[in-house]
Structures are given as C-alpha cells and as structure tokens.
PDB file of N, CA and C in Angstrom:
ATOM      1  N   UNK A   1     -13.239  11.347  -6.683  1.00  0.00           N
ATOM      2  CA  UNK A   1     -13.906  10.964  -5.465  1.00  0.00           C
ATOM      3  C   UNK A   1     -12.894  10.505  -4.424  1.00  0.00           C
ATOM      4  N   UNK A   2     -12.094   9.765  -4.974  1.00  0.00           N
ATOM      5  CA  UNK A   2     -10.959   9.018  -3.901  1.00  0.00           C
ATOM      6  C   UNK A   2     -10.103  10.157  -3.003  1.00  0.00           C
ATOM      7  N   UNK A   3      -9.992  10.856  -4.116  1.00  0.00           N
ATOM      8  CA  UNK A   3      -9.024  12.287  -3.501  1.00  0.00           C
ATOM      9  C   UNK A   3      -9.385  12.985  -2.603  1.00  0.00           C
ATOM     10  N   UNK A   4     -10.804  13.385  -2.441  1.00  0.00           N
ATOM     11  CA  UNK A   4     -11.721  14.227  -1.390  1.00  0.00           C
ATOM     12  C   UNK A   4     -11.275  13.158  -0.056  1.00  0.00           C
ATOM     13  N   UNK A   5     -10.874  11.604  -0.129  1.00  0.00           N
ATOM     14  CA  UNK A   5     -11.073  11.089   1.159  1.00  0.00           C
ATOM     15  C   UNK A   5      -9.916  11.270   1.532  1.00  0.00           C
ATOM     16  N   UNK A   6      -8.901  11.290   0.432  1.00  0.00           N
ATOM     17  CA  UNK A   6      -7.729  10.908   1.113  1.00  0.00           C
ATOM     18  C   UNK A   6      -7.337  12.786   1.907  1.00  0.00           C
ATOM     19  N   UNK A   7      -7.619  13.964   1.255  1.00  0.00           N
ATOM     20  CA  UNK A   7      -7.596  14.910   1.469  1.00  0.00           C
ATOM     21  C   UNK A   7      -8.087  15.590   3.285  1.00  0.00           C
ATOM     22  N   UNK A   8      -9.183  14.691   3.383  1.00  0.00           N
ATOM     23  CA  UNK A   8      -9.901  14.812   4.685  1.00  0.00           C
ATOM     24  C   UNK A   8     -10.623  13.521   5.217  1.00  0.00           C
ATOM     25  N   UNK A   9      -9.666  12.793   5.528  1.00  0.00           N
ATOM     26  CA  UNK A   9     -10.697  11.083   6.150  1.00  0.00           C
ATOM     27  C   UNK A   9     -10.816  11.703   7.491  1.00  0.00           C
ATOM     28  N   UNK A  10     -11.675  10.753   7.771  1.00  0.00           N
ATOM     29  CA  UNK A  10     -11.859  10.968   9.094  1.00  0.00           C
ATOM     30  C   UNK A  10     -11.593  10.608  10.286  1.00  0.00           C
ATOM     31  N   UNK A  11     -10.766  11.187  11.266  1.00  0.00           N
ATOM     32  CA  UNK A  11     -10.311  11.177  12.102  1.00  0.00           C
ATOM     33  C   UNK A  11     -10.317   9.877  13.008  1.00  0.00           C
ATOM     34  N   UNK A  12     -11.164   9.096  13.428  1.00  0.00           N
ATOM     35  CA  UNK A  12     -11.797   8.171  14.410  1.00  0.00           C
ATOM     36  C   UNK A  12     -11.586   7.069  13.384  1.00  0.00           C
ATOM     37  N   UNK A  13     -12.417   6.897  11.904  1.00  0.00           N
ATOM     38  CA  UNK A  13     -12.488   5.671  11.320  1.00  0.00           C
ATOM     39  C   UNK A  13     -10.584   5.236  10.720  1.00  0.00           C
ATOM     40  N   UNK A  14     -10.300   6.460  10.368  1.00  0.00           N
ATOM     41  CA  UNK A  14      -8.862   6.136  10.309  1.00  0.00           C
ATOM     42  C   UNK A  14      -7.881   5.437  11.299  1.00  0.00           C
ATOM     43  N   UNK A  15      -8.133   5.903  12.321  1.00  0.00           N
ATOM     44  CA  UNK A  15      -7.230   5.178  13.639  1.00  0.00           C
ATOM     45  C   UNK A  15      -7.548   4.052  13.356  1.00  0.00           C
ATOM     46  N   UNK A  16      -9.130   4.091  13.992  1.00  0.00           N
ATOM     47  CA  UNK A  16      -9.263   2.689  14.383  1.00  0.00           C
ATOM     48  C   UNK A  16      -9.356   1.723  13.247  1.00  0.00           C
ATOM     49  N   UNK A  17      -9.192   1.458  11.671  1.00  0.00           N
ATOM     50  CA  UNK A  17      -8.893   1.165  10.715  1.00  0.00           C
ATOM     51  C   UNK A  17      -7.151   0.559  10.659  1.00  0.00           C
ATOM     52  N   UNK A  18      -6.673   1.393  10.890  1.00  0.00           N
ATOM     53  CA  UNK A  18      -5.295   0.951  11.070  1.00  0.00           C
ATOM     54  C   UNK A  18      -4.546   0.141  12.285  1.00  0.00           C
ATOM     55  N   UNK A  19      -5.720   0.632  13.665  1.00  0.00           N
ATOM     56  CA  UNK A  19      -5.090  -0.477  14.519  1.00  0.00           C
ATOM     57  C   UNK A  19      -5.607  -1.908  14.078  1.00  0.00           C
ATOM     58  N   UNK A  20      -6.938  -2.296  13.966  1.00  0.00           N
ATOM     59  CA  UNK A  20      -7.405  -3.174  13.563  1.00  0.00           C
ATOM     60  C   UNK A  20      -6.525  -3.679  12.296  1.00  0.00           C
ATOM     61  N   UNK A  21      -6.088  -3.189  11.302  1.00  0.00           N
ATOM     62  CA  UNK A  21      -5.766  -4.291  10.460  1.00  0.00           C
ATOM     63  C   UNK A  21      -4.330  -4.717  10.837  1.00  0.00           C
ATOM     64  N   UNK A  22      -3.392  -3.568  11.921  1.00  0.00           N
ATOM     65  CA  UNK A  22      -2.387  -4.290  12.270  1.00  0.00           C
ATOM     66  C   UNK A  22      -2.008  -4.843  13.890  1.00  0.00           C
ATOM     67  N   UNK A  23      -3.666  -5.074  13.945  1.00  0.00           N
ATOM     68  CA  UNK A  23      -3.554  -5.922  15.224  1.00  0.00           C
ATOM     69  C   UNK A  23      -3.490  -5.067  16.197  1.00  0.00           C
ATOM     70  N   UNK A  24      -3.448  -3.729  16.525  1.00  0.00           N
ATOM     71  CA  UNK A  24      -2.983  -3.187  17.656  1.00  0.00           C
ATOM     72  C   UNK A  24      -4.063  -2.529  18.368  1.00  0.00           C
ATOM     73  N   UNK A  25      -3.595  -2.476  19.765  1.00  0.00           N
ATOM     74  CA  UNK A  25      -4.671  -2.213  20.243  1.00  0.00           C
ATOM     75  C   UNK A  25      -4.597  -0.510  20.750  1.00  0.00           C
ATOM     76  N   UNK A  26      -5.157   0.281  21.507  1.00  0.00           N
ATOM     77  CA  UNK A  26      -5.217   1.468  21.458  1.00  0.00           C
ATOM     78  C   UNK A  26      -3.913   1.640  22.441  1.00  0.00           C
ATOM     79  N   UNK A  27      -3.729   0.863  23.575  1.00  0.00           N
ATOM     80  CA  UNK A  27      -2.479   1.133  24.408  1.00  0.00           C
ATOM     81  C   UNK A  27      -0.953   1.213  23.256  1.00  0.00           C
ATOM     82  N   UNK A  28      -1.206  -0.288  22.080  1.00  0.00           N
ATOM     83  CA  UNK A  28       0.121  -0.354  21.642  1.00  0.00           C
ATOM     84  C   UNK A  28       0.364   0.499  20.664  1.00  0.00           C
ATOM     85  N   UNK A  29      -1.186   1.572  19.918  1.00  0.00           N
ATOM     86  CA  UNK A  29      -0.715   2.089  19.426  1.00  0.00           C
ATOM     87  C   UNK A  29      -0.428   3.558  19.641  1.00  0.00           C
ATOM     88  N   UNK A  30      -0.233   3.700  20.987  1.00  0.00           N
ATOM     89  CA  UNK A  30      -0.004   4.717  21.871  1.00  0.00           C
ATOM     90  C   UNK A  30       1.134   5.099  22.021  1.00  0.00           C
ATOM     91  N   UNK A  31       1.690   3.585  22.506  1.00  0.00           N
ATOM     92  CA  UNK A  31       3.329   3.544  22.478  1.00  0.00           C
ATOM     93  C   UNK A  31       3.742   3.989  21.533  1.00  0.00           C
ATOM     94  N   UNK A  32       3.560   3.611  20.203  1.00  0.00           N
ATOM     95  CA  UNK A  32       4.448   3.246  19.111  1.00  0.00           C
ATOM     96  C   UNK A  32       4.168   4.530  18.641  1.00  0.00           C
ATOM     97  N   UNK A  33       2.964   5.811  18.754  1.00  0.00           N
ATOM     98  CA  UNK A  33       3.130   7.044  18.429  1.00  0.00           C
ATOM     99  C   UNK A  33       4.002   7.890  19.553  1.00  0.00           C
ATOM    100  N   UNK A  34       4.293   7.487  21.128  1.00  0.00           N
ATOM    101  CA  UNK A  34       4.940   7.851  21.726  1.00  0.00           C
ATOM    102  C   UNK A  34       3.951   8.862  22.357  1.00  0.00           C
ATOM    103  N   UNK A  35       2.297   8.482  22.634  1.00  0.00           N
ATOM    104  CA  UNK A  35       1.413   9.700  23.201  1.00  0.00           C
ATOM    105  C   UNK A  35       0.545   8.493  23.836  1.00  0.00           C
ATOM    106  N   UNK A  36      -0.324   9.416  24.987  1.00  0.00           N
ATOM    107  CA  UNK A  36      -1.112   8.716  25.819  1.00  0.00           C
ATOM    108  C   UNK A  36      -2.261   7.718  25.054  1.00  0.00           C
ATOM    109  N   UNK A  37      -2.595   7.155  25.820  1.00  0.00           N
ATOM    110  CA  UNK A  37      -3.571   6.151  25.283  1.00  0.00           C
ATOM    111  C   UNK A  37      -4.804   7.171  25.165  1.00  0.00           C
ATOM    112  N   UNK A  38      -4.978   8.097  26.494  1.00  0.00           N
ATOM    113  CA  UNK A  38      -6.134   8.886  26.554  1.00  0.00           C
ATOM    114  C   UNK A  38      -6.428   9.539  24.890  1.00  0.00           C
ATOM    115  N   UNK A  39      -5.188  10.557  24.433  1.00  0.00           N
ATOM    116  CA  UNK A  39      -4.954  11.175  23.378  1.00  0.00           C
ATOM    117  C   UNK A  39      -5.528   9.881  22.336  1.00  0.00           C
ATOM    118  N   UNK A  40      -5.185   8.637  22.192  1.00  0.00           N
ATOM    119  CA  UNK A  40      -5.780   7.926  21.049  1.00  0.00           C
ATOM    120  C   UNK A  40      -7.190   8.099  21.476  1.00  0.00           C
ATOM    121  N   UNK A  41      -7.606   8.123  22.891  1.00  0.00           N
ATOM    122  CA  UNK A  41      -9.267   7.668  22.909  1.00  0.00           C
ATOM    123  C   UNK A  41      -9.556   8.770  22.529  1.00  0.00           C
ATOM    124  N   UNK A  42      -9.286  10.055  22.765  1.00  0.00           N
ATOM    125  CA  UNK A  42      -9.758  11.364  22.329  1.00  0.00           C
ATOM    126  C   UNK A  42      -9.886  11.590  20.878  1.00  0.00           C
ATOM    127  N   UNK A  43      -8.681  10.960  19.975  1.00  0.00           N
ATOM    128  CA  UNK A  43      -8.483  11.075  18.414  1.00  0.00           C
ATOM    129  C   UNK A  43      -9.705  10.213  18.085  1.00  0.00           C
ATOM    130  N   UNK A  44      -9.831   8.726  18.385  1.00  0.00           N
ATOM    131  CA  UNK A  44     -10.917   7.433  17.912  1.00  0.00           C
ATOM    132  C   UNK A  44     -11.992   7.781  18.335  1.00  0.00           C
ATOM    133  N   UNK A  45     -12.386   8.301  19.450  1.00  0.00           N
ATOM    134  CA  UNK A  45     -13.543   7.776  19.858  1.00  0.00           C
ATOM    135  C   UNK A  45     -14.636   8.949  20.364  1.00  0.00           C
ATOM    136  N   UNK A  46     -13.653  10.478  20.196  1.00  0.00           N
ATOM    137  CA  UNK A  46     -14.368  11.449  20.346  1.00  0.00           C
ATOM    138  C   UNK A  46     -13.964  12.355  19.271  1.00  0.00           C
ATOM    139  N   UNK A  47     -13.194  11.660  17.933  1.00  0.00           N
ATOM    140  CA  UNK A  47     -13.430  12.770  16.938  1.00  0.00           C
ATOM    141  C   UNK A  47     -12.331  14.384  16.932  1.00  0.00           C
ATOM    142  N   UNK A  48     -11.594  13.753  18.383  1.00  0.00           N
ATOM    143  CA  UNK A  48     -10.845  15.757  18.026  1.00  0.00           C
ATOM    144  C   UNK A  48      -9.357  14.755  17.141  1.00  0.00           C
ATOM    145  N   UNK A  49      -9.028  15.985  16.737  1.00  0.00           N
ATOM    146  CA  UNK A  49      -8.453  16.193  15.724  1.00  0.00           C
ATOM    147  C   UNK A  49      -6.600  16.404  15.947  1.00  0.00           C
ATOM    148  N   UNK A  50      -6.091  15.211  15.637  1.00  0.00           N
ATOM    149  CA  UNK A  50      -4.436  15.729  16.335  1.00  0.00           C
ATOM    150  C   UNK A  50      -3.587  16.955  15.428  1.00  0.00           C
ATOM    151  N   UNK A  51      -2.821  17.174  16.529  1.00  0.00           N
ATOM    152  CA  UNK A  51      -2.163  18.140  15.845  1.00  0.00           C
ATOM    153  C   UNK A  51      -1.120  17.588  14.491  1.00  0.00           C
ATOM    154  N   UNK A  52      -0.753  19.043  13.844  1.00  0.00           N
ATOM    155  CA  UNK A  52      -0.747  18.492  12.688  1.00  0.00           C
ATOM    156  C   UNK A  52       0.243  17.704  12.585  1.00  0.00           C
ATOM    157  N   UNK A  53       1.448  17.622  12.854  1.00  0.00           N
ATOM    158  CA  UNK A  53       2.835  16.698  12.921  1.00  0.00           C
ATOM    159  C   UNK A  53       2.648  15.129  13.294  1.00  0.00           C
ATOM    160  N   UNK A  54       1.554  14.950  14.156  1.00  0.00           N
ATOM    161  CA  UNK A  54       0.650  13.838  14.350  1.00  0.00           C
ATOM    162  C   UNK A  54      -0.034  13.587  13.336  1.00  0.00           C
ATOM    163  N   UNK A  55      -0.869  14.247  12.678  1.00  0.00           N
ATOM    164  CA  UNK A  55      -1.990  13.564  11.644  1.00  0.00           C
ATOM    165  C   UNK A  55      -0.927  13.460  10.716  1.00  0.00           C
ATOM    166  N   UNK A  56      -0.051  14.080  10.050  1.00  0.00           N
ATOM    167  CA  UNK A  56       0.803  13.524   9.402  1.00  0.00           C
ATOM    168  C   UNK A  56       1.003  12.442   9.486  1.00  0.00           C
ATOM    169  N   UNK A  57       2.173  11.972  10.741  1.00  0.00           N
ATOM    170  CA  UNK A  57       1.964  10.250  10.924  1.00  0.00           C
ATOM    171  C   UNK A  57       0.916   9.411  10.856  1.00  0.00           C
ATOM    172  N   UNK A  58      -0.047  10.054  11.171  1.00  0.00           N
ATOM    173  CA  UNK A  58      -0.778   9.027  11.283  1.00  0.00           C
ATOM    174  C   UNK A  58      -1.853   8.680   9.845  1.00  0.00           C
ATOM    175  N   UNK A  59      -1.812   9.745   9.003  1.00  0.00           N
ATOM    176  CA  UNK A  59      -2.223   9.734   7.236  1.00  0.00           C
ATOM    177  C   UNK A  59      -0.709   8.592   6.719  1.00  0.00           C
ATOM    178  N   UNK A  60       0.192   9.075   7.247  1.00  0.00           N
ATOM    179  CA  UNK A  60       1.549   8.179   6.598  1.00  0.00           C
ATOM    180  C   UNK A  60       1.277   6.565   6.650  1.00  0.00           C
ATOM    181  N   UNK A  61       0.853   6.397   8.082  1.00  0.00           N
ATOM    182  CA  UNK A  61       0.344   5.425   8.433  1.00  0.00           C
ATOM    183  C   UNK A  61      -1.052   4.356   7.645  1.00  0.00           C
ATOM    184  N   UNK A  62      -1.457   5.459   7.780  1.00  0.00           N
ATOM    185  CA  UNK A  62      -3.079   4.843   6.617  1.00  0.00           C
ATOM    186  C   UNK A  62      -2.561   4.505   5.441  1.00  0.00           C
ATOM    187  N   UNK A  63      -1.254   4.871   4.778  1.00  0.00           N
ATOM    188  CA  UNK A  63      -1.277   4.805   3.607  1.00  0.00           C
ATOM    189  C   UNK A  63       0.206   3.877   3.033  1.00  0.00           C
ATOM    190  N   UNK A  64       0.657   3.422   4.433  1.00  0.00           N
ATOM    191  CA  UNK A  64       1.285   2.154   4.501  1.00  0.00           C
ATOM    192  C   UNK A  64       0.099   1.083   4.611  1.00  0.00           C
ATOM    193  N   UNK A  65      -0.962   0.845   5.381  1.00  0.00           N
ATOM    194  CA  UNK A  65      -1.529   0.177   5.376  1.00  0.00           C
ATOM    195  C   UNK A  65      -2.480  -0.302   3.915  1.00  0.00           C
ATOM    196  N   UNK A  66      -3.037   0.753   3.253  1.00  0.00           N
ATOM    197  CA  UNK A  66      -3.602   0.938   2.068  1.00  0.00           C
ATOM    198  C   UNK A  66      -2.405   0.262   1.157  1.00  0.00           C
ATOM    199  N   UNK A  67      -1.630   0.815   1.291  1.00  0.00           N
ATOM    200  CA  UNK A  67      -0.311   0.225   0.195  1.00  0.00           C
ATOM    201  C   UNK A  67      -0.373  -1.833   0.363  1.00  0.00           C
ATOM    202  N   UNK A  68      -0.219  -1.829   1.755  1.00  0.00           N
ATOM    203  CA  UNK A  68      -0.454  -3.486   1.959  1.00  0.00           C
ATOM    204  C   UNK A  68      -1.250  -3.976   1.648  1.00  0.00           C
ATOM    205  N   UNK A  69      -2.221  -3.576   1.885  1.00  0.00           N
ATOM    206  CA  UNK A  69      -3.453  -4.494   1.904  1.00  0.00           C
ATOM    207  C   UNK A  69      -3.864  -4.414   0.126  1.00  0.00           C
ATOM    208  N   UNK A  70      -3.469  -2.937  -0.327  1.00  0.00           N
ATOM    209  CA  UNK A  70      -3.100  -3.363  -1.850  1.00  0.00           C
ATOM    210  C   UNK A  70      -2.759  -4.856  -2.762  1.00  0.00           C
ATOM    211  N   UNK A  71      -1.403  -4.839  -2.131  1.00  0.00           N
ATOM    212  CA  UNK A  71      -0.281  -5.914  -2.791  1.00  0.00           C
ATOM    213  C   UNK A  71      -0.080  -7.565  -1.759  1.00  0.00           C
ATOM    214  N   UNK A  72      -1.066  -7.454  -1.342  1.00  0.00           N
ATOM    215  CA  UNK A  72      -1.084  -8.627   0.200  1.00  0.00           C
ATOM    216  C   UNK A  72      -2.256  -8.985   0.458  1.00  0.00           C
ATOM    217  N   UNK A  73      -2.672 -10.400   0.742  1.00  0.00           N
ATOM    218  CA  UNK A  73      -4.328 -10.115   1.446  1.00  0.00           C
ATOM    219  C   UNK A  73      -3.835  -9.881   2.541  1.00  0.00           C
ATOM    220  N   UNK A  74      -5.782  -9.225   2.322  1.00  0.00           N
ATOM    221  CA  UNK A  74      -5.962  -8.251   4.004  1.00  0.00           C
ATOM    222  C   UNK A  74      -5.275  -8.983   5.492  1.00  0.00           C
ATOM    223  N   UNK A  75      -5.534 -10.623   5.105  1.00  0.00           N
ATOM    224  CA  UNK A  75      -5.303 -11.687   6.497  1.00  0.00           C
ATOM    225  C   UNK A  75      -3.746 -11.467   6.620  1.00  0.00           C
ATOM    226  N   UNK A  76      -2.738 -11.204   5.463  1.00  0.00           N
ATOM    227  CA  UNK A  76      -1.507 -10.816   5.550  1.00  0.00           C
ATOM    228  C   UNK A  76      -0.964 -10.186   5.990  1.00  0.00           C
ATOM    229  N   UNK A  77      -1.688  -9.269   6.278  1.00  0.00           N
ATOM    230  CA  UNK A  77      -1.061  -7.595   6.021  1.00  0.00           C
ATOM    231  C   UNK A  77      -0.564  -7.764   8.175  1.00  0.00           C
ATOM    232  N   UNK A  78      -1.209  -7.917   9.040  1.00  0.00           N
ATOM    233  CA  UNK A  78      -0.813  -7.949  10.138  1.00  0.00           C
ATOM    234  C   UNK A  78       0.392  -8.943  10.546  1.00  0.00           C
ATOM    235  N   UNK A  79       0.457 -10.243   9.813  1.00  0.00           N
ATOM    236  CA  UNK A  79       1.464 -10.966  10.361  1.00  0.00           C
ATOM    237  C   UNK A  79       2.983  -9.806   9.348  1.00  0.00           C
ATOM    238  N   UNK A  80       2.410  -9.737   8.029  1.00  0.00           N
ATOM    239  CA  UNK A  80       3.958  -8.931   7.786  1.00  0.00           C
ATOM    240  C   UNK A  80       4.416  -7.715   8.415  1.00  0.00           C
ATOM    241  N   UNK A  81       3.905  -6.985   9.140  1.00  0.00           N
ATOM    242  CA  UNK A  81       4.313  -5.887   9.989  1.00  0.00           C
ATOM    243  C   UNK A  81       4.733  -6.608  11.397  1.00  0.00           C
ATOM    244  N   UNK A  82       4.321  -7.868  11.669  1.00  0.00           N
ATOM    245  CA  UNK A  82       4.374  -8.119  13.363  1.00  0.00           C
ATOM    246  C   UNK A  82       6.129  -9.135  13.010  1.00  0.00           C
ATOM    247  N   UNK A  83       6.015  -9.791  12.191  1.00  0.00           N
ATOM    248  CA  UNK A  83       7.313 -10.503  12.368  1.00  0.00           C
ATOM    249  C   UNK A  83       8.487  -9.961  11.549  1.00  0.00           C
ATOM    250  N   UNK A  84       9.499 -10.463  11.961  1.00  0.00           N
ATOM    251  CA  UNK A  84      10.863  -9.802  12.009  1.00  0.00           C
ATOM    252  C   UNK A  84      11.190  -9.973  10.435  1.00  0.00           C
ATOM    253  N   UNK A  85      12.065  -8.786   9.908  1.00  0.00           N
ATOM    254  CA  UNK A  85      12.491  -9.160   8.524  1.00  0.00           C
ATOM    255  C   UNK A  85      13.676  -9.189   8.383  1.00  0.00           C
ATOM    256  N   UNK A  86      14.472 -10.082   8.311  1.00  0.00           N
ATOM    257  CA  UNK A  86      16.112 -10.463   7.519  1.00  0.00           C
ATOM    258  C   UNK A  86      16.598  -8.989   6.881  1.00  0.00           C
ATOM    259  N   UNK A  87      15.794  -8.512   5.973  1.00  0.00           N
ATOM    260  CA  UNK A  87      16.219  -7.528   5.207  1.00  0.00           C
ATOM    261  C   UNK A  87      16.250  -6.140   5.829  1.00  0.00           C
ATOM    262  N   UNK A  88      15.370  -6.195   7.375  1.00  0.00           N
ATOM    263  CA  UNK A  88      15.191  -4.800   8.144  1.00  0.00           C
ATOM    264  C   UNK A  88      16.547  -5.245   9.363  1.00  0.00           C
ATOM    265  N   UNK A  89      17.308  -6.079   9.733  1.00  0.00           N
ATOM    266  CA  UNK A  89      18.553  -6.245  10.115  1.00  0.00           C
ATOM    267  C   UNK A  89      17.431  -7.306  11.460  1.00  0.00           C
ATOM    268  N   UNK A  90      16.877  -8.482  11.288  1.00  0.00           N
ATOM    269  CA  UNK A  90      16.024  -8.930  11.962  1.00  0.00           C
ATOM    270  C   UNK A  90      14.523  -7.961  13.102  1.00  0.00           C
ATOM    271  N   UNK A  91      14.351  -6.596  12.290  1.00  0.00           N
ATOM    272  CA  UNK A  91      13.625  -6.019  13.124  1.00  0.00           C
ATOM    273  C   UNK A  91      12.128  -6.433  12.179  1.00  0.00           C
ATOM    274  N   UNK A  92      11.179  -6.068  13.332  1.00  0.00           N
ATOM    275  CA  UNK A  92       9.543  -5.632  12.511  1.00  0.00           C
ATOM    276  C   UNK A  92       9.464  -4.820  12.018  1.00  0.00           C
ATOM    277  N   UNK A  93       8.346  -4.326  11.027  1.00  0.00           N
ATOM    278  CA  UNK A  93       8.687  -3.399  10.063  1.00  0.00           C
ATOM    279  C   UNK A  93       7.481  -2.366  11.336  1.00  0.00           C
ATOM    280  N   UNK A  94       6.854  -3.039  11.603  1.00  0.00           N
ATOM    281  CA  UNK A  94       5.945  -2.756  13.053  1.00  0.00           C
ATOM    282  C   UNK A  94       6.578  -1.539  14.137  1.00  0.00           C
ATOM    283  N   UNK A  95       7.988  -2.250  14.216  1.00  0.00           N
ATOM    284  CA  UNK A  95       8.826  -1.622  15.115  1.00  0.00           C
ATOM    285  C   UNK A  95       9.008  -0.182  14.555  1.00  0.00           C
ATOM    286  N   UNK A  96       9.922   0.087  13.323  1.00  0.00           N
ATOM    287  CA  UNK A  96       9.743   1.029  12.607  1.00  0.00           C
ATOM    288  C   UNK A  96       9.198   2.327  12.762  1.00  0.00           C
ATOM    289  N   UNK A  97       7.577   1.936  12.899  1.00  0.00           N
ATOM    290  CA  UNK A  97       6.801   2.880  12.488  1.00  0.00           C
ATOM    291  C   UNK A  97       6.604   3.712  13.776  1.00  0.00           C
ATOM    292  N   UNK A  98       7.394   3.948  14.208  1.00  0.00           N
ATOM    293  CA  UNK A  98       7.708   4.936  15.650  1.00  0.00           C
ATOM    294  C   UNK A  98       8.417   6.403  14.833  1.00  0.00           C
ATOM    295  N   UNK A  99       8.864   6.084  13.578  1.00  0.00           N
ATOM    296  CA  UNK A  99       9.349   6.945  13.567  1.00  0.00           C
ATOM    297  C   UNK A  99       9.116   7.681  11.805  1.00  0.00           C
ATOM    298  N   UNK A 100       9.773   8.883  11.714  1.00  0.00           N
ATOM    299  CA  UNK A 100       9.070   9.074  10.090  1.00  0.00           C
ATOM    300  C   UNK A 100      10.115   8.326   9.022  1.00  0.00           C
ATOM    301  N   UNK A 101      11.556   8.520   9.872  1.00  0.00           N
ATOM    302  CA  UNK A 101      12.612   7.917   8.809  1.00  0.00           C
ATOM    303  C   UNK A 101      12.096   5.924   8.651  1.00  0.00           C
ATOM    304  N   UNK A 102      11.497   6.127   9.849  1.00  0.00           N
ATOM    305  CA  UNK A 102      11.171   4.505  10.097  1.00  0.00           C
ATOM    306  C   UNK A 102       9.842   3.735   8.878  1.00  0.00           C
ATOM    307  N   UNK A 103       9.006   5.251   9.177  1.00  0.00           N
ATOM    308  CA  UNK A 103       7.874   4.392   8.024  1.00  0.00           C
ATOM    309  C   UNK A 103       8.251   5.196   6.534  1.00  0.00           C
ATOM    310  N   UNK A 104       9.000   5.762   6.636  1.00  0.00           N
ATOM    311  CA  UNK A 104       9.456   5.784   5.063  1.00  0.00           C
ATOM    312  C   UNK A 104      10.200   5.214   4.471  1.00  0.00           C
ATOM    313  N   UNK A 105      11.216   4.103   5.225  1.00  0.00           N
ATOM    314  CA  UNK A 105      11.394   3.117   5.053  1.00  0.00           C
ATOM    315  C   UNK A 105      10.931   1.676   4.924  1.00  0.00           C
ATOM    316  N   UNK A 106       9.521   1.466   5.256  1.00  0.00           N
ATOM    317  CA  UNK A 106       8.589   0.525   5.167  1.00  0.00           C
ATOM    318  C   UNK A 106       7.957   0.757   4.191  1.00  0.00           C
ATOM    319  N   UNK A 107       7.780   2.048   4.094  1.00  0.00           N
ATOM    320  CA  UNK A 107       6.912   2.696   2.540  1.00  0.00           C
ATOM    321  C   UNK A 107       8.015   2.075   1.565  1.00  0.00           C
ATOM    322  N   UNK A 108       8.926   2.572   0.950  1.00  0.00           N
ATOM    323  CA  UNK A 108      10.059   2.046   0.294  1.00  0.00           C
ATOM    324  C   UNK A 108       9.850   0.797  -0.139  1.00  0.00           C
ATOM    325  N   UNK A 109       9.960   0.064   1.393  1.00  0.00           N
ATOM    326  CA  UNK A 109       9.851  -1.117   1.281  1.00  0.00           C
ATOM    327  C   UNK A 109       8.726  -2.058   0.187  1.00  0.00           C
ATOM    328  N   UNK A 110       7.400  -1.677   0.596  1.00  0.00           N
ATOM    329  CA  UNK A 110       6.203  -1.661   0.253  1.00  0.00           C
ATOM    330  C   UNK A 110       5.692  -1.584  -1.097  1.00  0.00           C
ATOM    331  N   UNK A 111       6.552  -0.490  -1.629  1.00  0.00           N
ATOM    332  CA  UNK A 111       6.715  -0.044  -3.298  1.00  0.00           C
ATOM    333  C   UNK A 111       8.167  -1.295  -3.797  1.00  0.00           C
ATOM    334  N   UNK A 112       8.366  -1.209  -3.249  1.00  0.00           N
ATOM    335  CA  UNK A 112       9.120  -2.356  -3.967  1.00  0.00           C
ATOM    336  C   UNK A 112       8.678  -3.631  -4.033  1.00  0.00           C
ATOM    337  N   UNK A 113       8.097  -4.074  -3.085  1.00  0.00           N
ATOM    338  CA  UNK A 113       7.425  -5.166  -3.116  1.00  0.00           C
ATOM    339  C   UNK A 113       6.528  -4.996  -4.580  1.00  0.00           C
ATOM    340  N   UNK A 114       5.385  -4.057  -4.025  1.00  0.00           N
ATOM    341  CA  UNK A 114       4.417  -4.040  -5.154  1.00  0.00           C
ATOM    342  C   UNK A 114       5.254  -3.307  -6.608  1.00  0.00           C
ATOM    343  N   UNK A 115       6.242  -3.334  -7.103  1.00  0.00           N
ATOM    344  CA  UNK A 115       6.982  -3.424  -8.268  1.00  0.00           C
ATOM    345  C   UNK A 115       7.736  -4.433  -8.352  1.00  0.00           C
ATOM    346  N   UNK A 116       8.299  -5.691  -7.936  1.00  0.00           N
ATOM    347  CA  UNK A 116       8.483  -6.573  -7.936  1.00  0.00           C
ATOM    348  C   UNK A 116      10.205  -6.365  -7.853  1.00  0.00           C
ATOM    349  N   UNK A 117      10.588  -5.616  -6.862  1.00  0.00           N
ATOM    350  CA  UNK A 117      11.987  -5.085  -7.258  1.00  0.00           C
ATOM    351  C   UNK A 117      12.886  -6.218  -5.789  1.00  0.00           C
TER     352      UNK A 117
END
C-alpha cells in the first residue's frame, strides 16, 4: 500500500505538506527551488504537475522530510532544518536544499542520525 503512494503522491498535498512542516511559505519555497512563486501556486493549488527534474526534487524533498519526522518529533523537525549546524560548516541544512548535491547531503545526514552514527 505504502509503495502505490510513494510511486504517485499527489502533487498539491505533497508541496504543501512539506512547506508546512518546514515552516515555509510558498514565496520561500520558491526561492529555495529557484522557480516562481506562481509555478508553486500552479503545482499546490491547481494540481499541474512539474516537470520531471522538478518532481524529482521535490519527491527528494518529501522524503527528507518523512525521514525527519521519522527519527525527530514532528515540533522538531522545522527548528532542525532552520538553524545552523557546526557540522554543515555553520550553514542550515534548510539552506542546502537548493540543491541535489545539497539534499543528498542532508539525506546522509538524516540516515545517520537515525543509525546512531
């Protein structure tokens, strides 16, 4: 059952799922994909469908968040992406996720946490 969602979630509840648990709002998470705000309202709130190099990130994304909210409570999961980490050279792990080398390095991160490494 889990697999069918992760295979095809849906477009709108996914976004807006992920800005909400990391605080962001549709402008910041506009920026941080590097596309218009319009393009998020079009993805959230009318259902079309980004192209694919986009939904990539943005499934990558769902599944950093899923990974957190895993190994973290849910109330956690936004302050550890928003403040700075010693171990990311004082950056957010927030900051990061602009990029793919960026959230596969938070992913990393994430699995290590939840293995206790």
């Amino acid at each position: 059952m889990r697999q069918a969602a992760i295979q095809n979630p849906s477009v709108g509840p996914t976004i807006e799922a992920i800005r909400k648990t990391l605080g962001l709002s549709q402008e910041a998470l506009a920026r941080l994909l590097g596309i218009s705000v319009r393009t998020i309202v079009r993805w959230e709130k009318e259902g079309d469908h980004p192209p694919p190099l986009e939904w990539e990130r943005i499934d990558l994304l769902r599944e950093l968040v899923e990974t957190a909210m895993d190994i973290m409570d849910e109330r956690d999961v936004e302050n550890w992406f928003a403040k700075p980490k010693e171990f990311l050279s004082g950056r957010r792990p927030l900051d990061l996720l602009s990029s793919f080398p960026g959230i596969l390095q938070i992913r990393e991160v994430l699995e290590k946490v939840r293995w206790g490494i």
